[in-house]
PDB file of N, CA and C in Angstrom:
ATOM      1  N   UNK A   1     115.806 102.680  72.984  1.00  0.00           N
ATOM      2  CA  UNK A   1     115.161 103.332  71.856  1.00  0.00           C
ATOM      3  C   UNK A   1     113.929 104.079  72.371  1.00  0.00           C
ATOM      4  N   UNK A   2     113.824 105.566  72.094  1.00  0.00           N
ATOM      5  CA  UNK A   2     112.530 105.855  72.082  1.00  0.00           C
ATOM      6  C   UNK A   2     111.688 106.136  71.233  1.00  0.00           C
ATOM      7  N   UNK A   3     110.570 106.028  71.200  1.00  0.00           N
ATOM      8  CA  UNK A   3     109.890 105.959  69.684  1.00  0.00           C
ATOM      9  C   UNK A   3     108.670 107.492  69.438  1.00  0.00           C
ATOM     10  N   UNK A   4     108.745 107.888  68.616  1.00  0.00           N
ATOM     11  CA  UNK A   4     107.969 109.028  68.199  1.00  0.00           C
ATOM     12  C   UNK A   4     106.876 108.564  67.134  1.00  0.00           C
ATOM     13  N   UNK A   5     105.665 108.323  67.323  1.00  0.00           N
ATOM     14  CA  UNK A   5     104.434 108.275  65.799  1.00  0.00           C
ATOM     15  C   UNK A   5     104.241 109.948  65.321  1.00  0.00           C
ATOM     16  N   UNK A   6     104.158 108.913  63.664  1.00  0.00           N
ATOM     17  CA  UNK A   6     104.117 110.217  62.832  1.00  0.00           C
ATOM     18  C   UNK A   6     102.294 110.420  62.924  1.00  0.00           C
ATOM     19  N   UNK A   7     101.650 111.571  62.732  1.00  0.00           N
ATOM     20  CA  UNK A   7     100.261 111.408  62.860  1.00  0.00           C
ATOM     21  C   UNK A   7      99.849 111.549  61.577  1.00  0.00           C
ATOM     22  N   UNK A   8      98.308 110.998  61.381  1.00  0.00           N
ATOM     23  CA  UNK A   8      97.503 111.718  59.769  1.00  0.00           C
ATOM     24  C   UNK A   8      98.362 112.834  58.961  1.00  0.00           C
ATOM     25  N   UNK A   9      98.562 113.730  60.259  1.00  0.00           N
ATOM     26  CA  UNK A   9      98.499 115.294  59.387  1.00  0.00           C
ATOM     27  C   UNK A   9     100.511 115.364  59.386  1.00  0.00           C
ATOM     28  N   UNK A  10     100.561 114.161  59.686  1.00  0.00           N
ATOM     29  CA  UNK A  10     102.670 114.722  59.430  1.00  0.00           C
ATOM     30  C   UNK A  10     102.888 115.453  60.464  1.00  0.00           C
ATOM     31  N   UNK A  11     102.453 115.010  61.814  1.00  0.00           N
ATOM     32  CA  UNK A  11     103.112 115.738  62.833  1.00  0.00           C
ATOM     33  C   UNK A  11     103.653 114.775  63.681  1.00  0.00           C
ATOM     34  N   UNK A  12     104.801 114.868  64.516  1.00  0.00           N
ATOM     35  CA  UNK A  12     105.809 114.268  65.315  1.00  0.00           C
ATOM     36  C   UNK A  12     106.194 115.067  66.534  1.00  0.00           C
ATOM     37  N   UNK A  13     104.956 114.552  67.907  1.00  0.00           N
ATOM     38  CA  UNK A  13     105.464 114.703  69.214  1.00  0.00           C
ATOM     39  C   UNK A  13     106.440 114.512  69.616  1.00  0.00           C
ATOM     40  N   UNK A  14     107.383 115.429  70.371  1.00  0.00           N
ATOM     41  CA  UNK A  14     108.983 114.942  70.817  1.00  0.00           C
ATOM     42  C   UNK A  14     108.629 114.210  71.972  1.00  0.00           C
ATOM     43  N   UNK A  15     108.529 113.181  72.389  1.00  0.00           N
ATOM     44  CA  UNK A  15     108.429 112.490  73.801  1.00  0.00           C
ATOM     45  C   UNK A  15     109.279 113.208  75.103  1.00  0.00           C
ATOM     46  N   UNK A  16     108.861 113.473  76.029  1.00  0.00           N
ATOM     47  CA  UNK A  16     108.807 113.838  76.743  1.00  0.00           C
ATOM     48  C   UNK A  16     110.058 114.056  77.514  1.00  0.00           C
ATOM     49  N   UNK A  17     110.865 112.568  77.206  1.00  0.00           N
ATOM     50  CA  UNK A  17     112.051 112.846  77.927  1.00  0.00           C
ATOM     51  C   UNK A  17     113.413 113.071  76.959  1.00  0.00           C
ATOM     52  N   UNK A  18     113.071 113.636  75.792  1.00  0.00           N
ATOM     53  CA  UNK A  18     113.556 113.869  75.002  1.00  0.00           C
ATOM     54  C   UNK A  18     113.019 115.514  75.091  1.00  0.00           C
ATOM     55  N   UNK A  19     112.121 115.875  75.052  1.00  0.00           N
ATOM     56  CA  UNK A  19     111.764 117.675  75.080  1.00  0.00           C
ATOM     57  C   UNK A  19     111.953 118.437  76.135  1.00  0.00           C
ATOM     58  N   UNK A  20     112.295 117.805  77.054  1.00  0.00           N
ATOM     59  CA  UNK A  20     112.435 118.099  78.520  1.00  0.00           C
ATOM     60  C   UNK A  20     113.852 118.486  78.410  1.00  0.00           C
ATOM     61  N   UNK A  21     115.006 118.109  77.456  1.00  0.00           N
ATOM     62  CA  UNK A  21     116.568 118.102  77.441  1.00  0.00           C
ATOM     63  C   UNK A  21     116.259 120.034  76.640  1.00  0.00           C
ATOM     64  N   UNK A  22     115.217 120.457  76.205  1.00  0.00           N
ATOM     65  CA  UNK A  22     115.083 121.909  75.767  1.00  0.00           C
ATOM     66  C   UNK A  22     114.279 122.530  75.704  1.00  0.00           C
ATOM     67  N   UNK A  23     113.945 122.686  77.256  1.00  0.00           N
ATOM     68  CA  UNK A  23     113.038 123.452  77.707  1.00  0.00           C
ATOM     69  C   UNK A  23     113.122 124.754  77.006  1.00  0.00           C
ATOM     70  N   UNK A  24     113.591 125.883  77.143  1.00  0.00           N
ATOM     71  CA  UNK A  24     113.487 126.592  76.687  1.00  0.00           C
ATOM     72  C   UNK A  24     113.338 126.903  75.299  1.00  0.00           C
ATOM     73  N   UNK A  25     113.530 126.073  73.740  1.00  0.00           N
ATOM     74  CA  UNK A  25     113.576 125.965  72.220  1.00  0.00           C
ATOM     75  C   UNK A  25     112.194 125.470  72.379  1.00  0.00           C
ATOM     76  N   UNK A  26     111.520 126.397  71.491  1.00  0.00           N
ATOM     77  CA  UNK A  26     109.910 126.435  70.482  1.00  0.00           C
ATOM     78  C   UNK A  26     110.125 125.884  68.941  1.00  0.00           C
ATOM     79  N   UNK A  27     111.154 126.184  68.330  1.00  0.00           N
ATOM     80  CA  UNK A  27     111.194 126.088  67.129  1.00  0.00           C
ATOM     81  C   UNK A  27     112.508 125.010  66.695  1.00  0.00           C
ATOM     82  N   UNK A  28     112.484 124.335  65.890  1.00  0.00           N
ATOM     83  CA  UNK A  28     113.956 123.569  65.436  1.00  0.00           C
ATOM     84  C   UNK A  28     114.026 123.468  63.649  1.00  0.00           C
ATOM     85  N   UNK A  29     115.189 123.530  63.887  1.00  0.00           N
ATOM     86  CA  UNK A  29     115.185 123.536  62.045  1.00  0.00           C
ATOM     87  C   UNK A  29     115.640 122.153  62.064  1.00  0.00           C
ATOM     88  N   UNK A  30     114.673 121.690  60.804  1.00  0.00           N
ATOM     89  CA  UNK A  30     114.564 119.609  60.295  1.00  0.00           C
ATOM     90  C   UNK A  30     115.226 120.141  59.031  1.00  0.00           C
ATOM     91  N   UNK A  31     116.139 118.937  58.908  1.00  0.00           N
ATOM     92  CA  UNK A  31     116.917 118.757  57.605  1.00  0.00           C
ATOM     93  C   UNK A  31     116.911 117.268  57.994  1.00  0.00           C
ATOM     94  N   UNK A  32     116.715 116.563  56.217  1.00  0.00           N
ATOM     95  CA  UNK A  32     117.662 115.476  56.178  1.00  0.00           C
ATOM     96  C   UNK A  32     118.569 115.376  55.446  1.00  0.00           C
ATOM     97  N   UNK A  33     119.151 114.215  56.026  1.00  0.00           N
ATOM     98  CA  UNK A  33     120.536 113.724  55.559  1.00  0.00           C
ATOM     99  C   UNK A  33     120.559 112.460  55.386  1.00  0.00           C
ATOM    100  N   UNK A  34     120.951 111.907  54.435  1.00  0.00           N
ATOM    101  CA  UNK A  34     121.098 110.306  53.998  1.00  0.00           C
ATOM    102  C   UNK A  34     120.254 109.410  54.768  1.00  0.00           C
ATOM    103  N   UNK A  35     118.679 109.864  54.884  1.00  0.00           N
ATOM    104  CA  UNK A  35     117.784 109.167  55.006  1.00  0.00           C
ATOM    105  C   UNK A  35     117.380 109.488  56.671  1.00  0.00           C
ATOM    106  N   UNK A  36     118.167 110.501  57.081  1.00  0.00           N
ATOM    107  CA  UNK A  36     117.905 110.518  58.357  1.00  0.00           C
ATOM    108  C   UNK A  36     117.269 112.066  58.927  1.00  0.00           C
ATOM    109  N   UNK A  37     116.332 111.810  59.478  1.00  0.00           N
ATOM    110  CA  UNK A  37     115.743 113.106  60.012  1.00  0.00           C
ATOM    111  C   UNK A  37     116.707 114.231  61.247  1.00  0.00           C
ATOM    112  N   UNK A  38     117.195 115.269  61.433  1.00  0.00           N
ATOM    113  CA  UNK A  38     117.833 115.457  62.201  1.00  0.00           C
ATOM    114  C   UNK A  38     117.337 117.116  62.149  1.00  0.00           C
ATOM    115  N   UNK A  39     116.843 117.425  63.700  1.00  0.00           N
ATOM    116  CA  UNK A  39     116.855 118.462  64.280  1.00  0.00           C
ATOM    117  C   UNK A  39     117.470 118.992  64.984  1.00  0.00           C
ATOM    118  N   UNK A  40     117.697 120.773  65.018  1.00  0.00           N
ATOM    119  CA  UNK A  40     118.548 121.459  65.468  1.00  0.00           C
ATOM    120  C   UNK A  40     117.856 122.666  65.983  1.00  0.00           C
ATOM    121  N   UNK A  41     118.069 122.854  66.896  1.00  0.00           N
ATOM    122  CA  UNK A  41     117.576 124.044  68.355  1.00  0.00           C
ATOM    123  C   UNK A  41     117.665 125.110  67.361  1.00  0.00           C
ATOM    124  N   UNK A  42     116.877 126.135  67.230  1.00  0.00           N
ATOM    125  CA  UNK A  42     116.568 127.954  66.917  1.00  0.00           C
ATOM    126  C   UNK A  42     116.585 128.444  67.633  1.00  0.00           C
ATOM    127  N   UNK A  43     117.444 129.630  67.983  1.00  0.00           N
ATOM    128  CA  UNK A  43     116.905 130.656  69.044  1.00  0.00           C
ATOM    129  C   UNK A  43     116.794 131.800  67.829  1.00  0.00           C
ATOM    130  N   UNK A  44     115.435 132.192  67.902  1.00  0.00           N
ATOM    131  CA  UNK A  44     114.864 132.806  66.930  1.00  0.00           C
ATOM    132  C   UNK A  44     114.683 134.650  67.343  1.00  0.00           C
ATOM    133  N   UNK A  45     115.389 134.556  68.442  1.00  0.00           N
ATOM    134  CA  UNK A  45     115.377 135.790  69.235  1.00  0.00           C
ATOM    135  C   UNK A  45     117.057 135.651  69.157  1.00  0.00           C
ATOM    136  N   UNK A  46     117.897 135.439  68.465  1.00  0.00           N
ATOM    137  CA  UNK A  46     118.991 135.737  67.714  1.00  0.00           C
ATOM    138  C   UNK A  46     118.829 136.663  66.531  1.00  0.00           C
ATOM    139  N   UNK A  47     117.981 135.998  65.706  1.00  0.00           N
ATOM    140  CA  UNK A  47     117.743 137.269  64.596  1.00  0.00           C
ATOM    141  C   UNK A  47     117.033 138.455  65.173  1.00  0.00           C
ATOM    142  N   UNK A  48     116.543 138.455  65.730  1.00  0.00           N
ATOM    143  CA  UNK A  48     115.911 139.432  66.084  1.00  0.00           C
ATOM    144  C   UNK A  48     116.769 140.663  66.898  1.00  0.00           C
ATOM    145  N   UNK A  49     117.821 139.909  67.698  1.00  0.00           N
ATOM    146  CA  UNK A  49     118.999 140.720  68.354  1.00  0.00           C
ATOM    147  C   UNK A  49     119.527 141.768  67.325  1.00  0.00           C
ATOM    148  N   UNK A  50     120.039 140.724  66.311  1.00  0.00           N
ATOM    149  CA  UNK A  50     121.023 141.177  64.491  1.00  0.00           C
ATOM    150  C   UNK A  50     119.555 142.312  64.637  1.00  0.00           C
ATOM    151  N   UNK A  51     118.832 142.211  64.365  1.00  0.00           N
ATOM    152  CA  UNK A  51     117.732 143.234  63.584  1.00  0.00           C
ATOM    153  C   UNK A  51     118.318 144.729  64.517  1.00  0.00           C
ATOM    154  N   UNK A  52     117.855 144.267  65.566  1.00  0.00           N
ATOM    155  CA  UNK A  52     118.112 145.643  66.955  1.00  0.00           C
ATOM    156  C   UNK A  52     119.430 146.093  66.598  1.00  0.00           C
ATOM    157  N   UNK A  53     120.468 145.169  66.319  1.00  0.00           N
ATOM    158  CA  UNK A  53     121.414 146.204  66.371  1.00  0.00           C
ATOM    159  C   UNK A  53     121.920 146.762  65.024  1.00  0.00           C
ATOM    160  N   UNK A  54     121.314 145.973  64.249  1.00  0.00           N
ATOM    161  CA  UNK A  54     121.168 146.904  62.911  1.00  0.00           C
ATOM    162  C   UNK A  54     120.733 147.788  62.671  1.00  0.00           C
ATOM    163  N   UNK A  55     119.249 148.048  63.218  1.00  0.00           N
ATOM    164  CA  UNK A  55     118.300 149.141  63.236  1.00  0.00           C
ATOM    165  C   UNK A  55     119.072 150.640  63.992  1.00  0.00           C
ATOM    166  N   UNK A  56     120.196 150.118  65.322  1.00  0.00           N
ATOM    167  CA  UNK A  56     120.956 150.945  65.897  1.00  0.00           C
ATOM    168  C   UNK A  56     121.649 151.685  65.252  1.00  0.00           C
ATOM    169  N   UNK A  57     122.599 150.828  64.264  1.00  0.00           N
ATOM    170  CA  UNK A  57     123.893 151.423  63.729  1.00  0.00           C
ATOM    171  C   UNK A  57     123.274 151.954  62.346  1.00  0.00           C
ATOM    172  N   UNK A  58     121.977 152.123  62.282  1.00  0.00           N
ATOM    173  CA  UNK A  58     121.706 152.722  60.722  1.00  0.00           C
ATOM    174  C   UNK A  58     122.266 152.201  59.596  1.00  0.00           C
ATOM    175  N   UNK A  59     121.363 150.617  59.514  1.00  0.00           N
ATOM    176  CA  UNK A  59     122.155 149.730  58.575  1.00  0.00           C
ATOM    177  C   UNK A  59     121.060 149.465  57.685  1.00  0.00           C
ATOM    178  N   UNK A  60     120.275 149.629  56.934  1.00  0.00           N
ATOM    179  CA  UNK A  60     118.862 149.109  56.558  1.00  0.00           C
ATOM    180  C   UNK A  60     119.198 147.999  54.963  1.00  0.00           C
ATOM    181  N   UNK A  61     117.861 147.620  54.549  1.00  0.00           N
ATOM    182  CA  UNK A  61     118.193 146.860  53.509  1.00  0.00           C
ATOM    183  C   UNK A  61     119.167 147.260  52.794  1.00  0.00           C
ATOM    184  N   UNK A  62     118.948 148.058  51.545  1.00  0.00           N
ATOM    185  CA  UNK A  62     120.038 148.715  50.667  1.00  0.00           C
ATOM    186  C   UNK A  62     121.671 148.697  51.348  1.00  0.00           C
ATOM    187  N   UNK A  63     121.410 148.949  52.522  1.00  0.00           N
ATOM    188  CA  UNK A  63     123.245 148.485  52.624  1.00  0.00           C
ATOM    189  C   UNK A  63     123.570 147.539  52.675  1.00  0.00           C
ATOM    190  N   UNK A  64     122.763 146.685  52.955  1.00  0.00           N
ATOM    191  CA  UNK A  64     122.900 144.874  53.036  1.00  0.00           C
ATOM    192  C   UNK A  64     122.959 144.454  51.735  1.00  0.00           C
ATOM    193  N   UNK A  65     122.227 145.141  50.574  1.00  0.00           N
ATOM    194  CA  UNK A  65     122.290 144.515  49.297  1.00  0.00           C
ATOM    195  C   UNK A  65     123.301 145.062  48.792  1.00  0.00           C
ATOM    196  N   UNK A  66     124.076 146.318  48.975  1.00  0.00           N
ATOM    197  CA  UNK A  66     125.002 146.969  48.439  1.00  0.00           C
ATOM    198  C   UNK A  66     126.672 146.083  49.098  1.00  0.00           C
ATOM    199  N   UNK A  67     126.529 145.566  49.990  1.00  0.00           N
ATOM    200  CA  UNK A  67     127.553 144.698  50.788  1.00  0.00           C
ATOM    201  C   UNK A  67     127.672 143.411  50.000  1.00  0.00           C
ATOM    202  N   UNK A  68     126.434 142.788  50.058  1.00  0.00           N
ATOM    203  CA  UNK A  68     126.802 141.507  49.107  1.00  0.00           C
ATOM    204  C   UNK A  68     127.109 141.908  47.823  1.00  0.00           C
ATOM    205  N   UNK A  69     126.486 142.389  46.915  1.00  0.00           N
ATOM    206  CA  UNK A  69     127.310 143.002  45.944  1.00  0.00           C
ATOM    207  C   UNK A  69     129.106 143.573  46.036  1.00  0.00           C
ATOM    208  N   UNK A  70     129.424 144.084  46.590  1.00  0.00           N
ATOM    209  CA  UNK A  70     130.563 144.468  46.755  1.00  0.00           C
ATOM    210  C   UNK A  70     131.495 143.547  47.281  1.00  0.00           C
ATOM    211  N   UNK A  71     130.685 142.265  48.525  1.00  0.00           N
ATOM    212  CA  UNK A  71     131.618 141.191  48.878  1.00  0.00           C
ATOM    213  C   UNK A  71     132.208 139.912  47.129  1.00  0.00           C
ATOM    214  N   UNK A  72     130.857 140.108  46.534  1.00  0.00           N
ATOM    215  CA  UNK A  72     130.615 138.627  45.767  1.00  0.00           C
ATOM    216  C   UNK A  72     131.047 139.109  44.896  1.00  0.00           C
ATOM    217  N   UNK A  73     131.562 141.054  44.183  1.00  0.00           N
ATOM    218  CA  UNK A  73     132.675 141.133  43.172  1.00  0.00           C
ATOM    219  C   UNK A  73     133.867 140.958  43.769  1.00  0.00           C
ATOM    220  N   UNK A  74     134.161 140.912  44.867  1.00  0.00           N
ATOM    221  CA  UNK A  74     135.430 140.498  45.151  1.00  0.00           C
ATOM    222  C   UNK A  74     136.077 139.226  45.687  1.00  0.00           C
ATOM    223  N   UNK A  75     135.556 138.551  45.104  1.00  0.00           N
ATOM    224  CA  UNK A  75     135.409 136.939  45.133  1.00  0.00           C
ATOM    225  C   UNK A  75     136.034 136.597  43.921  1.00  0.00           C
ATOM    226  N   UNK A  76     135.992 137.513  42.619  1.00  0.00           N
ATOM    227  CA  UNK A  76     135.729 137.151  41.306  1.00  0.00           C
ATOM    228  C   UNK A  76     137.525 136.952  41.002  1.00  0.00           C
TER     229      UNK A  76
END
């Protein structure tokens, strides 16, 4: 077992030989689930890729809102 303290302010150090398994991840998305805390790696320079190559192909908001619209009437 390794153990993590929660601090005053609600923060939770990953111990060491546990943060060391992702070196490279800054950010993790926390969800729980049936009482259990569980984190998951971000690579947050994924969205940012989607952005670049959106920005490429001349895709901007309005076509993104005009897409879901057009996907979610054809759902119906």
């Amino acid at each position: 077992m390794i153990l993590a303290k929660k601090t005053s302010k609600n923060q939770i150090t990953l111990p060491k030989k546990i943060a060391d398994q992702f070196p490279d991840v800054e950010y993790f998305d926390v969800q729980v689930q049936d009482g259990v805390i569980q984190l998951y790696p971000v690579d947050l320079n994924v969205a940012d890729r989607v952005r670049e190559k959106l920005e490429k192909l001349g895709i901007d908001e309005s076509d993104v809102r005009e897409a879901v619209k057009w996907a979610r009437s054809r759902r119906r």
